[in-house]
Protein backbone atom coordinates (compact mmCIF):
# COMPACT_ATOMS: atom_id res chain seq x y z
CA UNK A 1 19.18 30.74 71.79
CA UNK A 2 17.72 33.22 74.68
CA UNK A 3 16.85 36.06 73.28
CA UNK A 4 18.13 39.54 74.81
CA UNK A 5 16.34 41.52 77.62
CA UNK A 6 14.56 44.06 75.47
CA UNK A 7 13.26 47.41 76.84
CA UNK A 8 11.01 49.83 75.35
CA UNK A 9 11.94 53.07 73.07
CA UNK A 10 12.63 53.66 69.83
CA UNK A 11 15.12 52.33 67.59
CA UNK A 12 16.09 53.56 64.49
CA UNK A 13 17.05 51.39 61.19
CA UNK A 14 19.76 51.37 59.12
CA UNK A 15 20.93 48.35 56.38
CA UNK A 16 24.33 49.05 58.24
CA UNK A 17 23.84 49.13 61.71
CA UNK A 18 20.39 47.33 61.72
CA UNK A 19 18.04 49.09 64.85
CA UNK A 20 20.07 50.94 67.15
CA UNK A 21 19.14 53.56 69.63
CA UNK A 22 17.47 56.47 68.39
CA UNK A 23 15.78 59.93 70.28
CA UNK A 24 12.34 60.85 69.84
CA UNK A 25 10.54 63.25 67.44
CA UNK A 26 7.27 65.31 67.64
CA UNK A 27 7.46 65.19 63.75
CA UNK A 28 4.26 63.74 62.25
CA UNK A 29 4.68 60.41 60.75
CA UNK A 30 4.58 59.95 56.95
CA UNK A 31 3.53 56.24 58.01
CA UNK A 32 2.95 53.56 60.90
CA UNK A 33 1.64 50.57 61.93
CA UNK A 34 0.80 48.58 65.16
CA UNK A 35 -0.27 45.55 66.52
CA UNK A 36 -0.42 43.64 70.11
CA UNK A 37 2.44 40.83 70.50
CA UNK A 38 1.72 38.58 72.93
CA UNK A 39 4.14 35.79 74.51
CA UNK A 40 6.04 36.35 70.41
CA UNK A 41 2.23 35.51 69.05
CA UNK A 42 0.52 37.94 67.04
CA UNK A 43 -2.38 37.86 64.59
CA UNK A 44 -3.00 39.01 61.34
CA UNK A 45 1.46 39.88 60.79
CA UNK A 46 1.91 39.20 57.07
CA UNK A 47 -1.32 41.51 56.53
CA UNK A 48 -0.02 44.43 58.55
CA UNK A 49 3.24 43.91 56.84
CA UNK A 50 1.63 44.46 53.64
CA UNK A 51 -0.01 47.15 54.79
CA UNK A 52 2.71 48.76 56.10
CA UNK A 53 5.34 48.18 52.60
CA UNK A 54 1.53 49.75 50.51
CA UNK A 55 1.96 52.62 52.54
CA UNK A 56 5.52 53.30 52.14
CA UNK A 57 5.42 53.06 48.66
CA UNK A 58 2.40 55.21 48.49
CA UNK A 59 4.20 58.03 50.58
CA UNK A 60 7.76 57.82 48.63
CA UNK A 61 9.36 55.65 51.46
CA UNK A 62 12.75 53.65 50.88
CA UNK A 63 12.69 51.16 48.09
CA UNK A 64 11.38 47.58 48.66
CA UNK A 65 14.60 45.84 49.27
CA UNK A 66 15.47 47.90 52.15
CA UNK A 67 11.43 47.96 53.34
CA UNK A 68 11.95 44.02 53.42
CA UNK A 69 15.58 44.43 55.31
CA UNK A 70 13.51 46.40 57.77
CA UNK A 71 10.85 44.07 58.03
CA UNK A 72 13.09 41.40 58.37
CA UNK A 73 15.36 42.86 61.47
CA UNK A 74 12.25 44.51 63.02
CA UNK A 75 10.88 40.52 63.60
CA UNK A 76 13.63 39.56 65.00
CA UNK A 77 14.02 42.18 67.48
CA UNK A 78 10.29 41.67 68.81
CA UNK A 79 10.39 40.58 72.27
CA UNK A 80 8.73 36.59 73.06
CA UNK A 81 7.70 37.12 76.27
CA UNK A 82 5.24 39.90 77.79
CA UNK A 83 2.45 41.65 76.20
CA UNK A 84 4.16 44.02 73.72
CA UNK A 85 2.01 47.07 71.02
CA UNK A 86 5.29 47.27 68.84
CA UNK A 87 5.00 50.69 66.31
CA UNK A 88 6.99 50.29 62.95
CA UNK A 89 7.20 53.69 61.38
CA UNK A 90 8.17 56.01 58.44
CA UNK A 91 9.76 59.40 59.80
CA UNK A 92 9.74 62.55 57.65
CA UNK A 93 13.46 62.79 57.96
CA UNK A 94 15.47 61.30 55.37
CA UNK A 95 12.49 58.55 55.10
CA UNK A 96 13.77 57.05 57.95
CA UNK A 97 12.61 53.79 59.18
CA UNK A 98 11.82 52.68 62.83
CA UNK A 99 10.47 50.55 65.56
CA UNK A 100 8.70 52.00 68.91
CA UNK A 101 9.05 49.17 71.17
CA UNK A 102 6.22 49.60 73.96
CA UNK A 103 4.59 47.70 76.22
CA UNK A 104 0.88 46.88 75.59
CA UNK A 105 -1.24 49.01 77.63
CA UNK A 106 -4.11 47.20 80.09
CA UNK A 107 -6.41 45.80 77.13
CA UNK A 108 -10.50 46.40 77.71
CA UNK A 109 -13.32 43.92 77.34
CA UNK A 110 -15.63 47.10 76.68
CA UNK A 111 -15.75 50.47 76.00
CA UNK A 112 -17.51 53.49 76.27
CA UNK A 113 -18.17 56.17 73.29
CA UNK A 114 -19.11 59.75 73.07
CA UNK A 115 -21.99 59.67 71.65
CA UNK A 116 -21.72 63.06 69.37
CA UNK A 117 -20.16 62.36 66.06
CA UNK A 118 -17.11 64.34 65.19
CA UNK A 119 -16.41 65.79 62.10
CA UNK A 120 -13.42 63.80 60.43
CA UNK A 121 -10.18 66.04 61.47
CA UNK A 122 -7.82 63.85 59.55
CA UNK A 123 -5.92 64.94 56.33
CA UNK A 124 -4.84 61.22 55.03
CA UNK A 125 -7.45 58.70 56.51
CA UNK A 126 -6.49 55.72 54.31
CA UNK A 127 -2.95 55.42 55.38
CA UNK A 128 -2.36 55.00 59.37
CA UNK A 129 0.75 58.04 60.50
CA UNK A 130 0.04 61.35 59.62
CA UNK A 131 -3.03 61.70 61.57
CA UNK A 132 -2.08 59.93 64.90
CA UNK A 133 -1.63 63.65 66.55
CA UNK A 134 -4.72 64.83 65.44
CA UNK A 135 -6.50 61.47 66.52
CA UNK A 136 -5.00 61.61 70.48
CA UNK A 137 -6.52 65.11 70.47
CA UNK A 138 -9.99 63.83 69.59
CA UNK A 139 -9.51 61.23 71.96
CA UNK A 140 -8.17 63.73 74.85
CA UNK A 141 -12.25 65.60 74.01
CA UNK A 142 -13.93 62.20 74.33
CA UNK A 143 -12.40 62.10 77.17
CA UNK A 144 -13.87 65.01 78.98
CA UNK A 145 -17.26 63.69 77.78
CA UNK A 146 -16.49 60.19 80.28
CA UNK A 147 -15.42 58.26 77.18
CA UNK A 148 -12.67 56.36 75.73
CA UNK A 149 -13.39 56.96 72.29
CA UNK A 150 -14.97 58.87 69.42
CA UNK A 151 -16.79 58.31 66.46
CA UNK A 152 -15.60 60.40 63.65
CA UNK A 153 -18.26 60.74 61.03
CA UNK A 154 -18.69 62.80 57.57
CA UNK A 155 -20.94 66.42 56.98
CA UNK A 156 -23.90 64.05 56.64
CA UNK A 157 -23.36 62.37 60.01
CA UNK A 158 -22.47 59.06 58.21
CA UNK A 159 -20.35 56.90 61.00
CA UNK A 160 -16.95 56.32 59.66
CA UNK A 161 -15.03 54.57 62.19
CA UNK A 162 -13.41 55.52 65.56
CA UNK A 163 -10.46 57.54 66.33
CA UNK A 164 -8.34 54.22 66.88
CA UNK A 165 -10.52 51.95 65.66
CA UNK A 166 -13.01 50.33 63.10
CA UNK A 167 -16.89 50.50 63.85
CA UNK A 168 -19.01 47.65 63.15
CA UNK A 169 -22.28 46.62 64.30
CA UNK A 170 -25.04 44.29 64.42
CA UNK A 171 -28.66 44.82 63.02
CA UNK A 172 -30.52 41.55 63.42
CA UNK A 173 -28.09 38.63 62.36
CA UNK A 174 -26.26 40.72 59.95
CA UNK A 175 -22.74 42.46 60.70
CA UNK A 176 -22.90 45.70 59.17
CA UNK A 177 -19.52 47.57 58.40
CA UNK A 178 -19.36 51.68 56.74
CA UNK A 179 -18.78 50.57 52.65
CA UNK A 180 -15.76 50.59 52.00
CA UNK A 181 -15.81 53.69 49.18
CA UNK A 182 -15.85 56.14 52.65
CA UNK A 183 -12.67 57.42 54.06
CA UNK A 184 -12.19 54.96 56.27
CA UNK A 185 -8.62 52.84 57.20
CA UNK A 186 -8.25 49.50 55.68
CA UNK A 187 -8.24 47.56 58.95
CA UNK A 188 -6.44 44.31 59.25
CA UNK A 189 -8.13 42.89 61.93
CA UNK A 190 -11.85 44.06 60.69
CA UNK A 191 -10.84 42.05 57.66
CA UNK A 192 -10.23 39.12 59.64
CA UNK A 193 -13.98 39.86 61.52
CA UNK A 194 -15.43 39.89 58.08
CA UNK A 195 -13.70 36.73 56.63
CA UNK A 196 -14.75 34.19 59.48
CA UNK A 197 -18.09 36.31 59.06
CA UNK A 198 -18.64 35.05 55.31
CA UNK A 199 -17.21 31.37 56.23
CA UNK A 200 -19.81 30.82 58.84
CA UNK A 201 -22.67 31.97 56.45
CA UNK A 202 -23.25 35.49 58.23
CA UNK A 203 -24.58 38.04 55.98
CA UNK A 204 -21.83 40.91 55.72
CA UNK A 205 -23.39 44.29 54.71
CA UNK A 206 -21.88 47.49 53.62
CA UNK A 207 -24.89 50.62 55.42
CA UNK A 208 -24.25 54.00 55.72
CA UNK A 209 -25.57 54.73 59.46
CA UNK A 210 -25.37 58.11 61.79
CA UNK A 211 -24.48 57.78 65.17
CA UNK A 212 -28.15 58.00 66.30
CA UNK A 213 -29.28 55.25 64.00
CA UNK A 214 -26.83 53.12 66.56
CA UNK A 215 -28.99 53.31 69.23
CA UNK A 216 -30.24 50.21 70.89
CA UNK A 217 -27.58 47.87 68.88
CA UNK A 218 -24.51 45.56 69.58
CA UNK A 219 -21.71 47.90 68.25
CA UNK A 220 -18.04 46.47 67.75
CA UNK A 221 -14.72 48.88 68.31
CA UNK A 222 -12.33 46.51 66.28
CA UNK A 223 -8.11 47.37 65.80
CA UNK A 224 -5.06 45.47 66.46
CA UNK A 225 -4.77 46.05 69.96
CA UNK A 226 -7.99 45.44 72.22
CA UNK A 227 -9.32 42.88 69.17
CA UNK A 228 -12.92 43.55 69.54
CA UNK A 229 -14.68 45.46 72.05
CA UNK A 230 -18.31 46.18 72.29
CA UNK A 231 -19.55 49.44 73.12
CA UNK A 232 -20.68 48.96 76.79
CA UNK A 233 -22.33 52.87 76.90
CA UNK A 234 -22.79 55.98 75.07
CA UNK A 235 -21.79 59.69 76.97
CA UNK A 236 -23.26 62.86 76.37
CA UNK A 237 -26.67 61.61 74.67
CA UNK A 238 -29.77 59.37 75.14
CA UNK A 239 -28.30 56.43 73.24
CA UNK A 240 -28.55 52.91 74.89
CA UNK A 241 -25.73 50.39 74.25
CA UNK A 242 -27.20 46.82 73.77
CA UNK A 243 -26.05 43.93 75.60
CA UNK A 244 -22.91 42.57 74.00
CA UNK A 245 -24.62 39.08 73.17
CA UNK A 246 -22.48 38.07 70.27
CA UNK A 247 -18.79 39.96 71.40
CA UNK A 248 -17.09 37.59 73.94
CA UNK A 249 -17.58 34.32 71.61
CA UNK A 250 -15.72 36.41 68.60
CA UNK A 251 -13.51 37.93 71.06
CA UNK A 252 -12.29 34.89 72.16
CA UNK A 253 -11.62 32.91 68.62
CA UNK A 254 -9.38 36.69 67.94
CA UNK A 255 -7.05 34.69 70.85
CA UNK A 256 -7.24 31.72 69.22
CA UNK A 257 -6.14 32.87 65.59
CA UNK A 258 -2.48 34.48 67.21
CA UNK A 259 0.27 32.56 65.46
CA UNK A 260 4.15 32.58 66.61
CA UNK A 261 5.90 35.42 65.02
CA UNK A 262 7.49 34.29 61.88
CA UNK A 263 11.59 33.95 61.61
CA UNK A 264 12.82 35.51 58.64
């Protein structure tokens, strides 16, 4: 069966009328989750999924049944061709549940940071939703500076992770990673990094690091979207980004691991 010319916007869910039509709000989100969808293959699914229902329940969303009926419907609406960065989302309104269909934008191989660290803005870093405002506006500065991203870090200058993404980085042959008791978003596809990490015998270490204390070394930008990208320069400081040695080998088994999207 051909599936249906799909365009982007957002649709809105109900057990009745499944995801129909609906018109955009500036309200923040009480929850949301992404990922990249690529020719219907997509990595990582069942652990955003299970990210997503945590979240929900953690912000009073709509009970698990109907979370699963979403779930469920959302899948199957996911276009199989194209390069797609699908949103599913809890609104404020009535708990109401959606999908922001979108196409992916142009995905980097690098990227390039501001190299002050900015104080952590956000009011709920664990769960991905109510922050994304305050996030694009960090990113808007960064951008000023010549950059793409930020690092957001805490009164110490500890690095946390990125405005849209997690920080990692290598000091000798061991992948280092912020520990994990920091307010910092339980990333899916870090998790992944970290798990073929430990099967091929690489140490995995937990350091609290400032931004400075980067200088010099092979530093990861990790989410759904752009998989891994190594910082390729620093703007607005004296840091030096080190060749990305290790980054297109990992980058490339990220391709490898996307699985069909699963029919419900």
């Amino acid at each position: 069966m051909t599936q249906p010319v799909v365009a982007e916007g957002l649709l809105a869910w109900s057990p009745s009328r499944g995801l129909t039509p609906a018109s955009v709000s500036t309200a923040p989100l009480l929850v949301a989750d992404s990922w990249l969808v690529r020719d219907g293959r997509v990595r990582g699914f069942e652990r955003h999924r299970e990210r997503f229902l945590r979240a929900c329940g953690e912000a009073g969303g709509p009970p698990l049944r109907r979370l699963l009926e979403f779930w469920r419907d959302m899948a199957d609406t996911l276009p199989r061709t194209g390069e797609w960065f699908p949103r599913v989302e809890l609104g404020p309104r009535s708990l109401e549940l959606r999908l922001l269909l979108r196409h992916a934008p142009p995905l980097g191989a690098g990227v390039r940071v501001w190299a002050a660290g900015q104080s952590d803005p956000r009011i709920v870093p664990r769960r991905k939703g109510p922050d994304l405002g305050t996030l694009a506006r960090v990113r808007e500065r960064a951008a000023g500076q010549g950059a793409e991203e930020a690092v957001l870090v805490v009164p110490s200058g500890t690095v946390l992770e990125a405005a849209t993404a997690s920080v990692l980085w290598w000091e000798d042959d061991t992948l280092c990673l912020p520990p994990p008791r920091l307010p910092v978003l339980p990333g899916v596809t870090v998790a992944l990094v970290q798990e073929r990490a430990r099967r091929d015998g690489i140490h995995v270490a937990h350091r609290e690091r400032t931004v400075a204390e980067l200088d010099g070394r092979e530093v990861w930008l990790v989410n759904a979207l752009h998989g891994i990208r190594p910082v390729t320069g620093w703007t607005g400081g004296t840091l030096r980004a080190a060749p990305a040695v290790r980054a297109p080998e990992w980058r490339a088994w990220l391709d490898d691991i996307m699985e069909p999207l699963p029919s419900y």
